[in-house]
N, C-alpha and C. Protein backbone atom coordinates (compact mmCIF):
# COMPACT_ATOMS: atom_id res chain seq x y z
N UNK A 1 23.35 35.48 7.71
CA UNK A 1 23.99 34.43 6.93
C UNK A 1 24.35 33.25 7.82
N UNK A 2 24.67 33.46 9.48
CA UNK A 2 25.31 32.42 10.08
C UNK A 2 23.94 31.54 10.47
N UNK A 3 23.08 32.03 10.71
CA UNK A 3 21.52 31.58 10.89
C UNK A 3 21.73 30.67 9.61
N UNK A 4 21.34 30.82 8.41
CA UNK A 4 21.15 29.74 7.26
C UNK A 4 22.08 29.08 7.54
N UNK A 5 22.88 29.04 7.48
CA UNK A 5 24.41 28.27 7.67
C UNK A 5 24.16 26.90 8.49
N UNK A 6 23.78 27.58 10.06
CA UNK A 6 23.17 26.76 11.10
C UNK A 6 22.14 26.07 10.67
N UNK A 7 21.34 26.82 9.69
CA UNK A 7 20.00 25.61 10.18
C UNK A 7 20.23 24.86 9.21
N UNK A 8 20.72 24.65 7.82
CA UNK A 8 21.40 23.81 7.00
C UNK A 8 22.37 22.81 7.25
N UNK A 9 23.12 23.35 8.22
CA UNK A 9 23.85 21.76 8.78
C UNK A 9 23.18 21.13 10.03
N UNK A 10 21.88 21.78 10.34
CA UNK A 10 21.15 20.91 11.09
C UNK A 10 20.61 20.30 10.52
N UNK A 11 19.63 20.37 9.68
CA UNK A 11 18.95 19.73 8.57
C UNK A 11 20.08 18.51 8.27
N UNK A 12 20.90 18.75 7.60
CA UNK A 12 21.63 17.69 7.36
C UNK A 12 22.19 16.23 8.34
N UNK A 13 22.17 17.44 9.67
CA UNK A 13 23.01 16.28 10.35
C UNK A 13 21.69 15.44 10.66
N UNK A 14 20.65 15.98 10.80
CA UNK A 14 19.50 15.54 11.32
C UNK A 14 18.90 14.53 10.36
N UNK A 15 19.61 15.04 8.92
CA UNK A 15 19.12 13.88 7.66
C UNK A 15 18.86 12.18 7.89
N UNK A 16 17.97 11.46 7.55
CA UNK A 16 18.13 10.04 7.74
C UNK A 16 18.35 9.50 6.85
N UNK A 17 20.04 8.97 7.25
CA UNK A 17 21.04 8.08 6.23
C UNK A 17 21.04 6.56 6.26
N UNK A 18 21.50 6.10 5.30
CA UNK A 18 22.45 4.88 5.91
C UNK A 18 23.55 4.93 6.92
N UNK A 19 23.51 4.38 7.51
CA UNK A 19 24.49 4.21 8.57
C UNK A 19 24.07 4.96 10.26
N UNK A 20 22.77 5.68 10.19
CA UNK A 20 22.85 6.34 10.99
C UNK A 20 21.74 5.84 11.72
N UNK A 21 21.70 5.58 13.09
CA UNK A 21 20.62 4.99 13.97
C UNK A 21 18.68 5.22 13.88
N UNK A 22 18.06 4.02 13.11
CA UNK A 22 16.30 4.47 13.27
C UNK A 22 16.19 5.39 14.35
N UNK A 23 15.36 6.30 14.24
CA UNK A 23 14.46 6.80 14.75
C UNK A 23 13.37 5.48 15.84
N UNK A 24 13.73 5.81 16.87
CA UNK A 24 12.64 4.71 17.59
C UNK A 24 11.21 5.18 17.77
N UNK A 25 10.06 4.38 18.16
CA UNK A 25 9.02 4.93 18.30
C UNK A 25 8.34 3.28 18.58
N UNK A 26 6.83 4.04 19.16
CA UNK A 26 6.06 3.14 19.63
C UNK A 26 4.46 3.40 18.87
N UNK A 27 4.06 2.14 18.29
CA UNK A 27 2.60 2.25 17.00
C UNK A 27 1.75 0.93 17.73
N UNK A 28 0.90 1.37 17.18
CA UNK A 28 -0.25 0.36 17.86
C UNK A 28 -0.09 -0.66 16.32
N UNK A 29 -0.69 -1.95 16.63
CA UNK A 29 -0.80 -2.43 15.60
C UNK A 29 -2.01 -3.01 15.16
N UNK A 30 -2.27 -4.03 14.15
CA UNK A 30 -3.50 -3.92 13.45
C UNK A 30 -4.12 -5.10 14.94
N UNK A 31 -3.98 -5.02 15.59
CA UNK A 31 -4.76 -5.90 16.66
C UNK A 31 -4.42 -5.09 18.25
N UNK A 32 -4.23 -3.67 17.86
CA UNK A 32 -4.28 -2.68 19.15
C UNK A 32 -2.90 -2.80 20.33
N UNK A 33 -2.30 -3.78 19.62
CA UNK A 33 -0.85 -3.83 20.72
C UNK A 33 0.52 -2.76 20.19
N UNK A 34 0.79 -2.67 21.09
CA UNK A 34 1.93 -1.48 20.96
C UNK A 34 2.97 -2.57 20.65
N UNK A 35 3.86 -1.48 19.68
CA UNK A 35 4.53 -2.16 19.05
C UNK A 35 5.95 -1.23 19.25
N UNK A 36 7.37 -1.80 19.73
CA UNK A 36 8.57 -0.85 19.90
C UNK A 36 9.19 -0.83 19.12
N UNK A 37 10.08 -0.18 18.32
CA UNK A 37 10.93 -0.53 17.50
C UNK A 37 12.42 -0.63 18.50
N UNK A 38 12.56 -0.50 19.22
CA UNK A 38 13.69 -1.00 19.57
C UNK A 38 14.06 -2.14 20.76
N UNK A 39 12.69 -2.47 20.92
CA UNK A 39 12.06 -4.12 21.19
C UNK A 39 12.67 -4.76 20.61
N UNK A 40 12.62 -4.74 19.07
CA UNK A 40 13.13 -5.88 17.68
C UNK A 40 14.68 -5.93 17.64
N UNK A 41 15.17 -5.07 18.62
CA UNK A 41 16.95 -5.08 18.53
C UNK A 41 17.30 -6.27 18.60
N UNK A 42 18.31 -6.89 17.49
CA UNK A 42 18.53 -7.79 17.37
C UNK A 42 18.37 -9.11 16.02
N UNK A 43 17.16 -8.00 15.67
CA UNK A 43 16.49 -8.76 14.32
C UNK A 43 16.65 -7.65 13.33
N UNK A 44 16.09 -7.99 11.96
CA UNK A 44 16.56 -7.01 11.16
C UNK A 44 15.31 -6.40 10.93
N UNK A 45 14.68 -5.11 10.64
CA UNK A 45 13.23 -4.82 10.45
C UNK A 45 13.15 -4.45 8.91
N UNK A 46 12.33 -5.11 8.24
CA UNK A 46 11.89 -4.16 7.19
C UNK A 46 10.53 -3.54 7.58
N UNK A 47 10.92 -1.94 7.38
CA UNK A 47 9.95 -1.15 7.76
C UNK A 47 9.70 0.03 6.49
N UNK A 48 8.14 -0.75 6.42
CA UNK A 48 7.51 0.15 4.76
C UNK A 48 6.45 0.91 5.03
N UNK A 49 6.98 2.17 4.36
CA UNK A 49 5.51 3.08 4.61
C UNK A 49 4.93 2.50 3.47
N UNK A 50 3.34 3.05 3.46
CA UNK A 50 2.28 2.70 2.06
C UNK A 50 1.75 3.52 2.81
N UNK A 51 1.01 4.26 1.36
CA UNK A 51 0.11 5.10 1.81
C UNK A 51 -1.56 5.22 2.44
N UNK A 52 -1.80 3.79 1.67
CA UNK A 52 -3.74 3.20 2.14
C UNK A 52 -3.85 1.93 2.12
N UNK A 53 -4.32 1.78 3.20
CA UNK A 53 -4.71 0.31 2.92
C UNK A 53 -6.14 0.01 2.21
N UNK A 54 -5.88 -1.19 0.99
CA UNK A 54 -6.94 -1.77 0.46
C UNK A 54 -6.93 -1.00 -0.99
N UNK A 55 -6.11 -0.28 -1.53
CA UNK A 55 -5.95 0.19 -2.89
C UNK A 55 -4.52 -0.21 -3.87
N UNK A 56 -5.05 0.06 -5.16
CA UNK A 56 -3.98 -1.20 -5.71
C UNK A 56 -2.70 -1.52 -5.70
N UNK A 57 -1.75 -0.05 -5.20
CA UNK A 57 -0.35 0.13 -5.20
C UNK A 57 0.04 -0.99 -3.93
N UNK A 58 -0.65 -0.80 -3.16
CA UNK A 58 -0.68 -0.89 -1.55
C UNK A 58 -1.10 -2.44 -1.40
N UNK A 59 -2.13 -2.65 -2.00
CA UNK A 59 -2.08 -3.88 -2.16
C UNK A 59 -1.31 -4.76 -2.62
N UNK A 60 -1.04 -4.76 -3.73
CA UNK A 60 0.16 -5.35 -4.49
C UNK A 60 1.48 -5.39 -3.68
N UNK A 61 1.87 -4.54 -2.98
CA UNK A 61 3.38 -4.20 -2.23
C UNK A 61 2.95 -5.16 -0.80
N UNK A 62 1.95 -5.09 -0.10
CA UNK A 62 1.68 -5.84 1.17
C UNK A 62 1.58 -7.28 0.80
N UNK A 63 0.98 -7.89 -0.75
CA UNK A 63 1.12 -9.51 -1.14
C UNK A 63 2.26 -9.86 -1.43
N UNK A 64 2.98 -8.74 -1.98
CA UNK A 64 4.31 -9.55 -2.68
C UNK A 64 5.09 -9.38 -0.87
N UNK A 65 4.91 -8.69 -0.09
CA UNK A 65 5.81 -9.45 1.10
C UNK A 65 4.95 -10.55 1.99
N UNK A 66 3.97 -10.56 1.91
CA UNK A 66 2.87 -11.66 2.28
C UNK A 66 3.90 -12.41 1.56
N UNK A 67 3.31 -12.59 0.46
CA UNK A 67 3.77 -14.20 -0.39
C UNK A 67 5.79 -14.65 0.19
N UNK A 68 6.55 -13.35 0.16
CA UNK A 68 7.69 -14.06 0.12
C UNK A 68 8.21 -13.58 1.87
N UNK A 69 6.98 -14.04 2.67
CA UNK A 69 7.50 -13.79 3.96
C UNK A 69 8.54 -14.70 4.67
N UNK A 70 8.52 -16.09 4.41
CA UNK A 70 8.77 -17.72 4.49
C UNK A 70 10.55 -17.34 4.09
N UNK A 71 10.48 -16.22 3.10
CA UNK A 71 12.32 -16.56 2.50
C UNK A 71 12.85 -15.22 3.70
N UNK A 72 12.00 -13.48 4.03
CA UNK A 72 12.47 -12.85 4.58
C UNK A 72 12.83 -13.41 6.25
N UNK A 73 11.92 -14.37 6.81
CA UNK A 73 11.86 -14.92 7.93
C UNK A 73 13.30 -15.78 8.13
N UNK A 74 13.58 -16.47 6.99
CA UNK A 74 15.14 -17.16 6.68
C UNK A 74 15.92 -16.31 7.22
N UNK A 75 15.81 -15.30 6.54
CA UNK A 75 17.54 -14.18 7.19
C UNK A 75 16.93 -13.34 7.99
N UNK A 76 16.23 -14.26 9.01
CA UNK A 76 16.08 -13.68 10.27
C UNK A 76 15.65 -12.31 10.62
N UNK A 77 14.67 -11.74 9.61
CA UNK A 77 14.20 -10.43 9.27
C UNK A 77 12.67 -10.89 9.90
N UNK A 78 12.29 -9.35 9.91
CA UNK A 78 11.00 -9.01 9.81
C UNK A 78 10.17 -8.35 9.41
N UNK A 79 8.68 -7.90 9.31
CA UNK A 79 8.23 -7.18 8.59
C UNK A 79 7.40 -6.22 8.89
N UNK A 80 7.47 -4.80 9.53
CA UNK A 80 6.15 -3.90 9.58
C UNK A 80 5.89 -2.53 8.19
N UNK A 81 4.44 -2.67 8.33
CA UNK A 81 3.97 -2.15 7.12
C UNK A 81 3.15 -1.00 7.76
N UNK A 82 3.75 0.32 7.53
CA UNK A 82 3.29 1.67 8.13
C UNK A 82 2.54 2.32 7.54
N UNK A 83 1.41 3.00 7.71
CA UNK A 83 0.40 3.87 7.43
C UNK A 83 -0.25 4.74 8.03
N UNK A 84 -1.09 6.01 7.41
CA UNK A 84 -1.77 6.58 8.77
C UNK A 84 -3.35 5.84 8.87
N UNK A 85 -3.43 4.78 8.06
CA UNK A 85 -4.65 4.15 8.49
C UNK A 85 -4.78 3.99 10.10
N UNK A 86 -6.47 3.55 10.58
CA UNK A 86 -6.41 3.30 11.67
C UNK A 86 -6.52 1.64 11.66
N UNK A 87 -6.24 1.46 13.39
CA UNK A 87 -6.43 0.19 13.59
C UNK A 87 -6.75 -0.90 13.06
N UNK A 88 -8.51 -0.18 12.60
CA UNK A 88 -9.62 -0.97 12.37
C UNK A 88 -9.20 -1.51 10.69
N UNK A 89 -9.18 -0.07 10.50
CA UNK A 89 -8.75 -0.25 8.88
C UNK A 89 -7.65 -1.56 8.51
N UNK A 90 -6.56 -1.50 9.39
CA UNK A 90 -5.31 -2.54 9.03
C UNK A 90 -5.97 -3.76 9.35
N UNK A 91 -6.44 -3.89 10.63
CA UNK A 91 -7.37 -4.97 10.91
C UNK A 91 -8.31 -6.00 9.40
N UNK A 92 -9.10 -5.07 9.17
CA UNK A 92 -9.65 -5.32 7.89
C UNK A 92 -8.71 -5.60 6.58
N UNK A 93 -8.05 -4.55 6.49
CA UNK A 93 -7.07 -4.80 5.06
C UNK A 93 -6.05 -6.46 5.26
N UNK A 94 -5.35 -6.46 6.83
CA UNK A 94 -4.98 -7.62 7.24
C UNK A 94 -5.49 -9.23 6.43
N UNK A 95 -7.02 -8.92 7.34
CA UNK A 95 -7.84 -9.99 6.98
C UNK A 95 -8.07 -10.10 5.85
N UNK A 96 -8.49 -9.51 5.09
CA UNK A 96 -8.86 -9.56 3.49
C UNK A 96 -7.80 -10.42 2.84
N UNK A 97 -6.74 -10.16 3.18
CA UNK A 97 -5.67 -10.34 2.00
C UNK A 97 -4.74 -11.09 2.98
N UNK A 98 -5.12 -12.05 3.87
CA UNK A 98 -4.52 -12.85 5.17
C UNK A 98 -3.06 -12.27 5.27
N UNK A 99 -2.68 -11.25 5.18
CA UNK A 99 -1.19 -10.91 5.62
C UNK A 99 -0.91 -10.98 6.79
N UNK A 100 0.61 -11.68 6.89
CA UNK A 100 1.26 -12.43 7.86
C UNK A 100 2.45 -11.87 8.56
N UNK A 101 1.66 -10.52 8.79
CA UNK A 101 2.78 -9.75 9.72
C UNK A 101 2.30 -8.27 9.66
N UNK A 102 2.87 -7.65 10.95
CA UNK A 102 2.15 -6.11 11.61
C UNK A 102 1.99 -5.00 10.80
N UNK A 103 0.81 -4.71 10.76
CA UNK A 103 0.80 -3.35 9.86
C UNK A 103 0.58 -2.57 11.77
N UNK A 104 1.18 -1.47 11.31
CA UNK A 104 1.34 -0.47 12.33
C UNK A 104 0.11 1.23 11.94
N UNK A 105 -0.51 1.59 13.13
CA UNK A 105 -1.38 3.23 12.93
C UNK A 105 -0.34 3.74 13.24
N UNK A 106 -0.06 4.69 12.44
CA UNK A 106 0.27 6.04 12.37
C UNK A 106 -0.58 7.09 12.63
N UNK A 107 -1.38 7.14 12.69
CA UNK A 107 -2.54 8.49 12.75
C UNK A 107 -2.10 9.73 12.87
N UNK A 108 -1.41 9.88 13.82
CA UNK A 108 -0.67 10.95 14.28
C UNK A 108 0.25 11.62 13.88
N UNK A 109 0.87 10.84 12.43
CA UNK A 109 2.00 10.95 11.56
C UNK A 109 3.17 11.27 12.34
N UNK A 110 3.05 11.07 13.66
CA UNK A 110 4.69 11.15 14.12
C UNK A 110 5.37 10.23 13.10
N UNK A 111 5.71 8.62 13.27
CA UNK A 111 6.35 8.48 12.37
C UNK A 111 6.89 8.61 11.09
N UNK A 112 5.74 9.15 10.28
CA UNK A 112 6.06 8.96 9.10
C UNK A 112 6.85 10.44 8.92
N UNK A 113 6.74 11.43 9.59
CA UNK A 113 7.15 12.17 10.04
C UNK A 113 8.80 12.24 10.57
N UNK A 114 9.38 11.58 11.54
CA UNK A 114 10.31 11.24 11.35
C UNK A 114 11.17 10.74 10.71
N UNK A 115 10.58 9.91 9.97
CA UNK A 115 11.60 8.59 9.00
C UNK A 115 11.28 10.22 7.20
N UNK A 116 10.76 10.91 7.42
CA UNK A 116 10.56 12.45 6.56
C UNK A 116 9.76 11.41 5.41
N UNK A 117 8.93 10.42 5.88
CA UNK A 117 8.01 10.22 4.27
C UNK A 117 6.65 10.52 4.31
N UNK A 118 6.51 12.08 5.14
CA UNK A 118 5.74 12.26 4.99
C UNK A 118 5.84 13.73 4.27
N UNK A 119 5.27 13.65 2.36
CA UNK A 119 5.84 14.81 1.79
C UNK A 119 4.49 15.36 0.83
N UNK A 120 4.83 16.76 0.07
CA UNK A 120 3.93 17.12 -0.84
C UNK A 120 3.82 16.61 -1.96
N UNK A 121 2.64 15.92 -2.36
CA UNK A 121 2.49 15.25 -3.51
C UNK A 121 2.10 15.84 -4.39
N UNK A 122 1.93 15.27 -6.03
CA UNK A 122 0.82 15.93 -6.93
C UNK A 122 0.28 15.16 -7.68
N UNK A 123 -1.50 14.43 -7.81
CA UNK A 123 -1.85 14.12 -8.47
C UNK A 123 -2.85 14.75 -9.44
N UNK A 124 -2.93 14.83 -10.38
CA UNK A 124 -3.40 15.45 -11.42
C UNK A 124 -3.41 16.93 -11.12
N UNK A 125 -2.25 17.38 -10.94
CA UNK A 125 -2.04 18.78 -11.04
C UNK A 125 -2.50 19.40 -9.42
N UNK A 126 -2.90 18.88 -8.83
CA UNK A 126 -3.61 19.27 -7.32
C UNK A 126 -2.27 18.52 -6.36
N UNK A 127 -2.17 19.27 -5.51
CA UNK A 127 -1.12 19.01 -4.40
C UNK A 127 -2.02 18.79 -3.15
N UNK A 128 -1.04 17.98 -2.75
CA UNK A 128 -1.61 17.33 -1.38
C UNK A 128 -0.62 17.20 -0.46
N UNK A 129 -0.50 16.58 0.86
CA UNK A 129 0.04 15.91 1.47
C UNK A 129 -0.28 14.22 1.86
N UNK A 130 1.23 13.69 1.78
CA UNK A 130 0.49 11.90 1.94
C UNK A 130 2.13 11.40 1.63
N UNK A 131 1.80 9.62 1.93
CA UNK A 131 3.31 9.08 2.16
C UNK A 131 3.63 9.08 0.56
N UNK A 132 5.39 8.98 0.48
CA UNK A 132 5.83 8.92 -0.42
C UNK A 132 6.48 7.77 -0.18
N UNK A 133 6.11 6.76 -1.06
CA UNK A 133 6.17 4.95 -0.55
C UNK A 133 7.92 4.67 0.01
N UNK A 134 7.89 4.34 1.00
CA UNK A 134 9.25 4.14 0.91
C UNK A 134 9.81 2.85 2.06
N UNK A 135 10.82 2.11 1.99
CA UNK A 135 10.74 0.92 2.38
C UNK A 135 12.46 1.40 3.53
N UNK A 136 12.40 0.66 4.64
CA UNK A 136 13.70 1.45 4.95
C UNK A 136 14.12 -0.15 5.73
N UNK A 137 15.76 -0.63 5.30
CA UNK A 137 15.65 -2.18 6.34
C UNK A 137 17.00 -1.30 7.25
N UNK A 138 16.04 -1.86 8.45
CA UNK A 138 17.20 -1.53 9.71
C UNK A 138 18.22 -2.83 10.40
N UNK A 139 19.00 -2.60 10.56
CA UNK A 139 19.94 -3.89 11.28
C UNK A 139 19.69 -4.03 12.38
N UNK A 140 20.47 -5.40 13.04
CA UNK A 140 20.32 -5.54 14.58
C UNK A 140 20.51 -4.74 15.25
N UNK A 141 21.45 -3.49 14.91
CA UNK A 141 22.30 -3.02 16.04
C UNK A 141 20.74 -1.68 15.96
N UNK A 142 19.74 -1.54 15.23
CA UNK A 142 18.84 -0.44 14.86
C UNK A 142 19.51 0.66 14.17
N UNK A 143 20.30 0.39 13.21
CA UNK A 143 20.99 0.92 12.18
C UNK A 143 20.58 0.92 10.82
N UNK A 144 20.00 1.97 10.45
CA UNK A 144 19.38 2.04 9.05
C UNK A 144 20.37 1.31 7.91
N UNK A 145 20.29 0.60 7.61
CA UNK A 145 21.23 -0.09 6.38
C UNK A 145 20.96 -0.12 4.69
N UNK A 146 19.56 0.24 4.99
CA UNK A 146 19.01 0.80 3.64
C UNK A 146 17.97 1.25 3.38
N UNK A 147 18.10 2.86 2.37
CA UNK A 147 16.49 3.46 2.51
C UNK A 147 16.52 3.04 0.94
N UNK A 148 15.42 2.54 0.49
CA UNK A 148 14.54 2.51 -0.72
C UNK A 148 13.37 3.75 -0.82
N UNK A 149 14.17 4.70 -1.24
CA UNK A 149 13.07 5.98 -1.64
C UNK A 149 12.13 5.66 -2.92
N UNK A 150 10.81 6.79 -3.12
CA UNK A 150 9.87 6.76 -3.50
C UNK A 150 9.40 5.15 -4.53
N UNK A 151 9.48 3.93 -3.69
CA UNK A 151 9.27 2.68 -4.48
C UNK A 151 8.56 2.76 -5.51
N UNK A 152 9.12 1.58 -5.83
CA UNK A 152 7.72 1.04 -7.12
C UNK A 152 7.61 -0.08 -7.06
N UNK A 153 6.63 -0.43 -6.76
CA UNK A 153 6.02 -1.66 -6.39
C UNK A 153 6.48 -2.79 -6.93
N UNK A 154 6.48 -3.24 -8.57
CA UNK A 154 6.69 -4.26 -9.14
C UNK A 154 8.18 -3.99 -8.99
N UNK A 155 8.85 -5.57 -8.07
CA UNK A 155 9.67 -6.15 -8.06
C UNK A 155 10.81 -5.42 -6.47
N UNK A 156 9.72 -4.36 -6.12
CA UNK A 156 10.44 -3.95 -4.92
C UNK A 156 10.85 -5.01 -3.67
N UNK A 157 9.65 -6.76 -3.64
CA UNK A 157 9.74 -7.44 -2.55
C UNK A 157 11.76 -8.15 -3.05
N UNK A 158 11.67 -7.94 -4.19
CA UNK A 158 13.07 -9.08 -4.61
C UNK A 158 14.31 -7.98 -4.18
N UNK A 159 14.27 -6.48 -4.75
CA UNK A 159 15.07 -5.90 -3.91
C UNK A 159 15.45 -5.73 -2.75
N UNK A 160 14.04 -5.81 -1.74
CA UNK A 160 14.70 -5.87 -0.53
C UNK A 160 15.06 -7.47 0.02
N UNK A 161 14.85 -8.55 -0.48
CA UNK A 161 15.25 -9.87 -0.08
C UNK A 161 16.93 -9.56 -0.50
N UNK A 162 17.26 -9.05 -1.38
CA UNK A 162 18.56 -9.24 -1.82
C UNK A 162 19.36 -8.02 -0.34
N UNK A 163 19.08 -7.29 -0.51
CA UNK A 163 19.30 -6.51 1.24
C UNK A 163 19.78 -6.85 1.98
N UNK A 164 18.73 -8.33 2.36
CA UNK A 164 18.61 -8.87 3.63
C UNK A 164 19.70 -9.81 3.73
């Protein structure tokens, strides 16, 4: 019984809250440069998983912060967009759709892994594994200040401007 006990308030303490310090880590980005997250100390990050680049959810969520990058840049924010795509892939999805700020590889799913959006899905009755969209803005100090669990796309860019 003291075993469950233990590993339940580990789990918990280990939970990622508001208020409680990002997870740091280092991602290549869609032009092969390493990217820190605790480099950006100082600025505010919005940091969004999506699950593919170049399909419609994913698309739609990477234009609407494309388009309102000009107002997140105002309050001194920024923007990375996480996936386990590779390089090449963000590279491409980048260009297509001229987005104006870092999509980050995951490949390895450490991150998505850490920040826990990486979970069991189900589409049409078949289970999988894959991200469960989720948007997380961290503060200067690298203080999670807000998780936006499993998004939905339409109208998620105005929620997190109001955040910021």
């Amino acid at each position: 019984m003291a075993k469950t006990t233990r590993s339940s308030s580990k789990t918990s303490e280990s939970a990622l809250t508001e208020g409680k310090k990002a997870p740091d880590f280092t991602l290549k980005d869609d032009n092969g440069e390493a990217v820190k997250l605790s480099a950006l100390k100082g600025k505010t990050v919005v940091l969004y998983f999506y699950p593919k680049d170049d399909t419609p959810g994913c698309t739609r969520e990477a234009c609407s912060f494309r388009d309102g990058f000009g107002e997140i840049q105002k309050k001194g924010a920024v923007v990375l967009g996480v996936s386990p795509d590779s390089v090449e892939s963000h590279k491409k999805f980048k260009e297509k759709f001229h987005l104006n700020f870092q999509l980050l590889s995951d490949g390895e799913k450490k991150v998505v892994n850490a920040y826990r959006v990486w979970k069991q899905k189900t589409l049409y009755g078949r289970k999988y594994m894959g991200i469960e969209r989720t948007t997380f803005v961290i503060d200067a100090d690298g203080r999670i200040k807000k998780i936006f669990p499993k998004v939905k796309v339409d109208g998620h860019y105005e929620e997190v401007l109001a955040e910021l």
